[in-house]
Structures are given as structure tokens and as C-alpha cells.
N, C-alpha and C. Protein backbone atom coordinates (compact mmCIF):
# COMPACT_ATOMS: atom_id res chain seq x y z
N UNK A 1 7.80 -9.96 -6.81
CA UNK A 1 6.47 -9.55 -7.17
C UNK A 1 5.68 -9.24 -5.89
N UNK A 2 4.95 -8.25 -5.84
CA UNK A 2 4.15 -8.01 -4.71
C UNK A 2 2.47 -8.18 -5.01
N UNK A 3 1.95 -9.00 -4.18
CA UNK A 3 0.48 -9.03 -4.57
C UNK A 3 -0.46 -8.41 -3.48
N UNK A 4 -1.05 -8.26 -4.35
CA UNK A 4 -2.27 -6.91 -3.48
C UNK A 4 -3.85 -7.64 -3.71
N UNK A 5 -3.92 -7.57 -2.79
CA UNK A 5 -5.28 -8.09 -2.41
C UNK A 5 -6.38 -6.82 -1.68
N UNK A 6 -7.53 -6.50 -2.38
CA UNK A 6 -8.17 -5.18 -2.02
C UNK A 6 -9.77 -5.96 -1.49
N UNK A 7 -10.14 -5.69 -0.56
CA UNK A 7 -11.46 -6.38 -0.03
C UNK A 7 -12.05 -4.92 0.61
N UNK A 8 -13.32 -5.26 1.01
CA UNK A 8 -14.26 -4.24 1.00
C UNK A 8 -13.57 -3.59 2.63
N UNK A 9 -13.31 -4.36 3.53
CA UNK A 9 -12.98 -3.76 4.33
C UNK A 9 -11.83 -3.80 4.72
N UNK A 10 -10.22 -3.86 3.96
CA UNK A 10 -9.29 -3.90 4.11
C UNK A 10 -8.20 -4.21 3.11
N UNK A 11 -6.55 -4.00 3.05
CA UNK A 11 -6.19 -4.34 1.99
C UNK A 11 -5.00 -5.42 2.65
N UNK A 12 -4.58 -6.23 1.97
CA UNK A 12 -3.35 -7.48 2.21
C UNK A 12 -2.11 -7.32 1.04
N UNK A 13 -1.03 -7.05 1.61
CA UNK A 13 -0.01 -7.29 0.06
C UNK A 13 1.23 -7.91 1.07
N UNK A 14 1.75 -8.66 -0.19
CA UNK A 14 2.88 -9.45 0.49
C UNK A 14 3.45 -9.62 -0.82
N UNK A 15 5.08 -9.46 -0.76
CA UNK A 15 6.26 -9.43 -1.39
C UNK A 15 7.12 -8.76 -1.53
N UNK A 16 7.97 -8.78 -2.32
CA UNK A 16 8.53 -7.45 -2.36
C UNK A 16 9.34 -7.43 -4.58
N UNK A 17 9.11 -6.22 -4.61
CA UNK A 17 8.99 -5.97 -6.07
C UNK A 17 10.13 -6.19 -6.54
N UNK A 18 11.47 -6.55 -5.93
CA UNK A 18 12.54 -7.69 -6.96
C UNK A 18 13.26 -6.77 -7.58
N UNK A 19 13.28 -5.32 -7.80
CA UNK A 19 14.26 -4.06 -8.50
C UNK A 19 15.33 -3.50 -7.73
N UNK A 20 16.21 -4.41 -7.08
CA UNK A 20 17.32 -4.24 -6.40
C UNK A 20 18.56 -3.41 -7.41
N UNK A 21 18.59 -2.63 -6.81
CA UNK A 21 19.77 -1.49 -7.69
C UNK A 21 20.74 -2.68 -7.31
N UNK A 22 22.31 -1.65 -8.15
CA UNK A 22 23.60 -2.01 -7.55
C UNK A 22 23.93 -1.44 -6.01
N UNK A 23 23.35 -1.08 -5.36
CA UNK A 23 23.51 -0.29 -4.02
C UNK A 23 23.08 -1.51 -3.14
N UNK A 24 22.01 -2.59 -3.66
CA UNK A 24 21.28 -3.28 -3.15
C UNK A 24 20.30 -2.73 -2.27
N UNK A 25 19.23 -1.72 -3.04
CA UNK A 25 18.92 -0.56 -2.27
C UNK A 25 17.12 -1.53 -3.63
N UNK A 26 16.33 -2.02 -3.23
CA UNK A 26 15.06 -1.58 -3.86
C UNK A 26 14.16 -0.74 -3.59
N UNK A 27 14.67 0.42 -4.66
CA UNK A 27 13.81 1.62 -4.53
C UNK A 27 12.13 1.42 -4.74
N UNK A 28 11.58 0.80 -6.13
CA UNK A 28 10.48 0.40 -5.92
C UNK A 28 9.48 0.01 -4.87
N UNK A 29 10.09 -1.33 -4.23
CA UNK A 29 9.46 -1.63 -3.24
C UNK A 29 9.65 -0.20 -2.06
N UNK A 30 10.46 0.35 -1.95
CA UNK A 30 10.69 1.49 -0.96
C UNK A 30 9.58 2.79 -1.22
N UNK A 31 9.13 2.89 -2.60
CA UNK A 31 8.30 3.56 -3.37
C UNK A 31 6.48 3.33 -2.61
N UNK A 32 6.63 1.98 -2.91
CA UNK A 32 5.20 1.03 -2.43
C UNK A 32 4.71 1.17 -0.81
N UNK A 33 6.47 0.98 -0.22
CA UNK A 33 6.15 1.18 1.15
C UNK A 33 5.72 2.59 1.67
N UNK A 34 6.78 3.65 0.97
CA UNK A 34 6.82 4.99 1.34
C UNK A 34 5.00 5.49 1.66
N UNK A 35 4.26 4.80 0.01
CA UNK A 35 2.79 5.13 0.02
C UNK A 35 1.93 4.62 0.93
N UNK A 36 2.19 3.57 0.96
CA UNK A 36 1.59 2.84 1.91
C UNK A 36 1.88 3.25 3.46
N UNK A 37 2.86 3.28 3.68
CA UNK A 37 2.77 4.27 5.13
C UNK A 37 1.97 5.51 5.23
N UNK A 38 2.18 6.35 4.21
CA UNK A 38 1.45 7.73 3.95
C UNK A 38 0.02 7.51 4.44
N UNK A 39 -0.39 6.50 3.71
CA UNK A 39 -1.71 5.87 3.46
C UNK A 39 -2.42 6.08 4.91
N UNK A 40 -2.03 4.87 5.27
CA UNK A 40 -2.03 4.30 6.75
C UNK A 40 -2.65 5.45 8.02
N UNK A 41 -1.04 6.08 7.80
CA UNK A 41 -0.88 7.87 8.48
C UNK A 41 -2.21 8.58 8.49
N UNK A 42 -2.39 8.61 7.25
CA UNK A 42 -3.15 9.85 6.97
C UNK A 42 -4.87 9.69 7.45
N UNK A 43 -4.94 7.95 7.04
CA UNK A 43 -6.43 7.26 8.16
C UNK A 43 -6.44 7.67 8.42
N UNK A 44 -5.48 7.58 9.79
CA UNK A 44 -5.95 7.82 11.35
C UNK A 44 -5.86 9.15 11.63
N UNK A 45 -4.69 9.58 11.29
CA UNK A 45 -4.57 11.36 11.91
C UNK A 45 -5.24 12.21 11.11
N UNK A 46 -5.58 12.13 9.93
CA UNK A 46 -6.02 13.06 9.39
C UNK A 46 -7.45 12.95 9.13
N UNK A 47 -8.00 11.66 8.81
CA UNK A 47 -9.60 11.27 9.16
C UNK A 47 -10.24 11.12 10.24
N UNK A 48 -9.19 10.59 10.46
CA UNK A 48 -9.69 9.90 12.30
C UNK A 48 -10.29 9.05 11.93
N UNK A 49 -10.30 7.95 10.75
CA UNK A 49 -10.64 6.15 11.26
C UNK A 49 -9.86 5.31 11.53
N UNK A 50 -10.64 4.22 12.07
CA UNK A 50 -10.24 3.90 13.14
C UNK A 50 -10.15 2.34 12.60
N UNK A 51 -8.35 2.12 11.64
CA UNK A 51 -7.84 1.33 10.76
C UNK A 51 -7.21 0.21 12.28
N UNK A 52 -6.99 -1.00 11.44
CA UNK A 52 -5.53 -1.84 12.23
C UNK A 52 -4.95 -2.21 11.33
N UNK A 53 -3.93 -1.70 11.46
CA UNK A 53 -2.35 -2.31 10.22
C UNK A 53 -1.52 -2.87 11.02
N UNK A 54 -1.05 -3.73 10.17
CA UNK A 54 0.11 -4.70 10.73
C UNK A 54 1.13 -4.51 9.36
N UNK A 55 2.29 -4.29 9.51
CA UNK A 55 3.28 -4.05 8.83
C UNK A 55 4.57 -4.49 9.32
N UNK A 56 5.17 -4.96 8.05
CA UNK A 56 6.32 -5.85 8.37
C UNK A 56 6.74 -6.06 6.80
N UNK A 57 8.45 -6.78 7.17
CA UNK A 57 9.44 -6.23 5.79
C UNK A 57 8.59 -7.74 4.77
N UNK A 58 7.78 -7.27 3.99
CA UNK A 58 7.62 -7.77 2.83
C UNK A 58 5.56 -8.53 2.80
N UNK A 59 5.01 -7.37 3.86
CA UNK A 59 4.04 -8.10 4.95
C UNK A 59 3.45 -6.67 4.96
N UNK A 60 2.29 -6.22 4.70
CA UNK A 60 0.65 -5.79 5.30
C UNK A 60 -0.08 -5.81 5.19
N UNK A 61 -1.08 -5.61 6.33
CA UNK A 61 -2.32 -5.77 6.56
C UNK A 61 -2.83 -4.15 7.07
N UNK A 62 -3.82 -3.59 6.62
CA UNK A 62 -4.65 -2.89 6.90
C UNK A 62 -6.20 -3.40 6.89
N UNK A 63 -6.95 -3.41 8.11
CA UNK A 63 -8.14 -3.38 7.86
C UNK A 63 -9.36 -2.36 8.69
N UNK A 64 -10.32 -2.51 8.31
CA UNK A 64 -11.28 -1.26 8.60
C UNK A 64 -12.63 -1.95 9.08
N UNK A 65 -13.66 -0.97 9.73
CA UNK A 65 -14.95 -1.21 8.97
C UNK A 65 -15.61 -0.40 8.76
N UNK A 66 -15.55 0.67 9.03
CA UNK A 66 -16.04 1.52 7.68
C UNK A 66 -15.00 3.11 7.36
N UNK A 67 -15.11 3.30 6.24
CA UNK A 67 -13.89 4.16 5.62
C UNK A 67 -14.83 5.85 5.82
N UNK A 68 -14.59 6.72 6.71
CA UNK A 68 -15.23 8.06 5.73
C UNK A 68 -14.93 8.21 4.63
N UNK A 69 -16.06 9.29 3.97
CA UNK A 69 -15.23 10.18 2.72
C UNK A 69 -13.83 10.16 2.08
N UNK A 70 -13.17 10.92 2.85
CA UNK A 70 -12.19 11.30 2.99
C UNK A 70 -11.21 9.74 3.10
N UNK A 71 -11.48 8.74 3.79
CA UNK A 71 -10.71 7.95 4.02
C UNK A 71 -10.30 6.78 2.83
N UNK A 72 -11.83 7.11 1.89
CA UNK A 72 -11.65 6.49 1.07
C UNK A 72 -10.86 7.14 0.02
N UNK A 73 -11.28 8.33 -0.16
CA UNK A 73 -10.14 9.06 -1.04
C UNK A 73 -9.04 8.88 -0.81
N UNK A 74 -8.35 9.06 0.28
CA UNK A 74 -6.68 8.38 0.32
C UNK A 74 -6.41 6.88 -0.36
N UNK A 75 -7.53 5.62 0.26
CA UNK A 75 -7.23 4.92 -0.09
C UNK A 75 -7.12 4.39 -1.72
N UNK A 76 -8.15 5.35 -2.50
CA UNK A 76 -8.27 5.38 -3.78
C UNK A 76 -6.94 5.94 -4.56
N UNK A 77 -6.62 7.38 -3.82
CA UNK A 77 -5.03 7.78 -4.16
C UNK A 77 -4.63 6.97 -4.18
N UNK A 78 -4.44 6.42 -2.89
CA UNK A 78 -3.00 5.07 -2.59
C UNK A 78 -3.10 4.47 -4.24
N UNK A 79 -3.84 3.86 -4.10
CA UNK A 79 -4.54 2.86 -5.47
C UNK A 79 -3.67 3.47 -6.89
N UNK A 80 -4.45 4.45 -6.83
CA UNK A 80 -3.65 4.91 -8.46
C UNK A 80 -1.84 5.46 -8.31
N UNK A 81 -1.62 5.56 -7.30
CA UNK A 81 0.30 5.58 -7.19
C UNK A 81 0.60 4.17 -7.22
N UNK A 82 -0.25 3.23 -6.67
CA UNK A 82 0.45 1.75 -6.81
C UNK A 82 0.36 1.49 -8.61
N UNK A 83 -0.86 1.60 -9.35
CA UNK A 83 -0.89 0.88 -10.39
C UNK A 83 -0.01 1.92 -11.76
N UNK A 84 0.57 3.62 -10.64
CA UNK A 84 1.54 4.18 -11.96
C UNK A 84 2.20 3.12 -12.16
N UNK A 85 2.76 2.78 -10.44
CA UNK A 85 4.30 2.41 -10.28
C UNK A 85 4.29 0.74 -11.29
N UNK A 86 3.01 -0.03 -10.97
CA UNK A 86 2.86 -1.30 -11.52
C UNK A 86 2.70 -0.67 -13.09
N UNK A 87 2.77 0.20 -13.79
CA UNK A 87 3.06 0.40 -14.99
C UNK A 87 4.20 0.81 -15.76
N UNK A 88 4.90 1.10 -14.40
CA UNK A 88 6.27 1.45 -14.98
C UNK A 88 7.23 0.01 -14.83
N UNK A 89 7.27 -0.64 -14.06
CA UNK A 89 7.80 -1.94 -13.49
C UNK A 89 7.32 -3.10 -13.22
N UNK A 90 5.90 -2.96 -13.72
CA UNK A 90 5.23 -4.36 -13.96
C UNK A 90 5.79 -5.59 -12.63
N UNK A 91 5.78 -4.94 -11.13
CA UNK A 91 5.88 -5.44 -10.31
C UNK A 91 4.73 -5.81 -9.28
N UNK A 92 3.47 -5.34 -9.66
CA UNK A 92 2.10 -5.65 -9.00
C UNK A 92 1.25 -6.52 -9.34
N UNK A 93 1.42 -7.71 -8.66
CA UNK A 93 -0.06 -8.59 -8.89
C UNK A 93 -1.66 -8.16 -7.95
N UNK A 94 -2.35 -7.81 -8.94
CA UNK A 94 -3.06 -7.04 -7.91
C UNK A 94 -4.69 -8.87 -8.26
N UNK A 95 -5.13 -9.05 -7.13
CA UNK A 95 -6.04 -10.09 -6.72
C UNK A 95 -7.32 -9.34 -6.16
């Protein structure tokens, strides 16, 4: 299970979503991460704010203090690809 924690100036999730194929490959969680990197990315280079993430296997931290426009819109995207995916696989505890 992965739990997500969303605060005004940053987000926290830790776990990992438990949908290990036969490959021993969890695509899900690989899904979560893929966005979440995107996420991250797109802050800094494409807004230009000025985030700190810490990332690690089953471990991040992003935080801010203040989001542009634009920065929040990614992070709002991010948001609604996490809660498809937590509807298809009921793998998100979101706090």
C-alpha cells in the first residue's frame, strides 16, 4: 500500500503498491513512480519552481513554498493519474 500525504506546501508517500507480476516486475508502483518523476521534472524545468525532492525506492518527499500557476496544475494532474490508478488497484492510502 502506498500512502500519500498532501500538505499545503509539499507532498510525502511511502510504500510501495504490492502488484508484483510473475516477472516480479511491479508495474503499478512503476506507474506511480513514472508520474511522480514527471511531476517533479516538470516543477523545475518547465516552471522554474524552486521544489526539494528526496526520492528513494519506496520513499518521497517533495516540498515547496510557493507553487506558480502552472506548478500547481502539474501537481493537480499528478493528483488525478494517482487516484485513476488508486481506482483501478485500490493501492492508495491517500492522508
Amino acid at each position: 500500500m502506498i500512502r500519500l500525504c498532501i500538505r499545503k506546501n509539499g507532498i510525502q508517500m511511502n510504500g510501495h503498491a504490492g502488484y508484483t507480476g510473475p516477472d516480479g516486475v511491479d508495474r503499478v508502483c512503476s506507474a506511480v513512480s513514472a508520474l511522480t518523476c514527471a511531476m517533479i521534472n516538470a516543477l523545475s524545468d518547465l516552471c522554474g519552481d524552486r521544489i526539494r525532492a528526496d526520492t528513494g525506492s519506496g520513499k518521497t518527499v517533495v516540498e515547496w513554498e510557493d507553487l506558480s500557476d502552472g506548478g500547481k496544475l502539474l501537481v493537480d494532474a499528478w493528483f488525478l493519474g494517482l487516484v485513476d490508478i488508486d481506482r483501478k488497484y485500490n493501492c492508495i492510502e491517500f492522508q
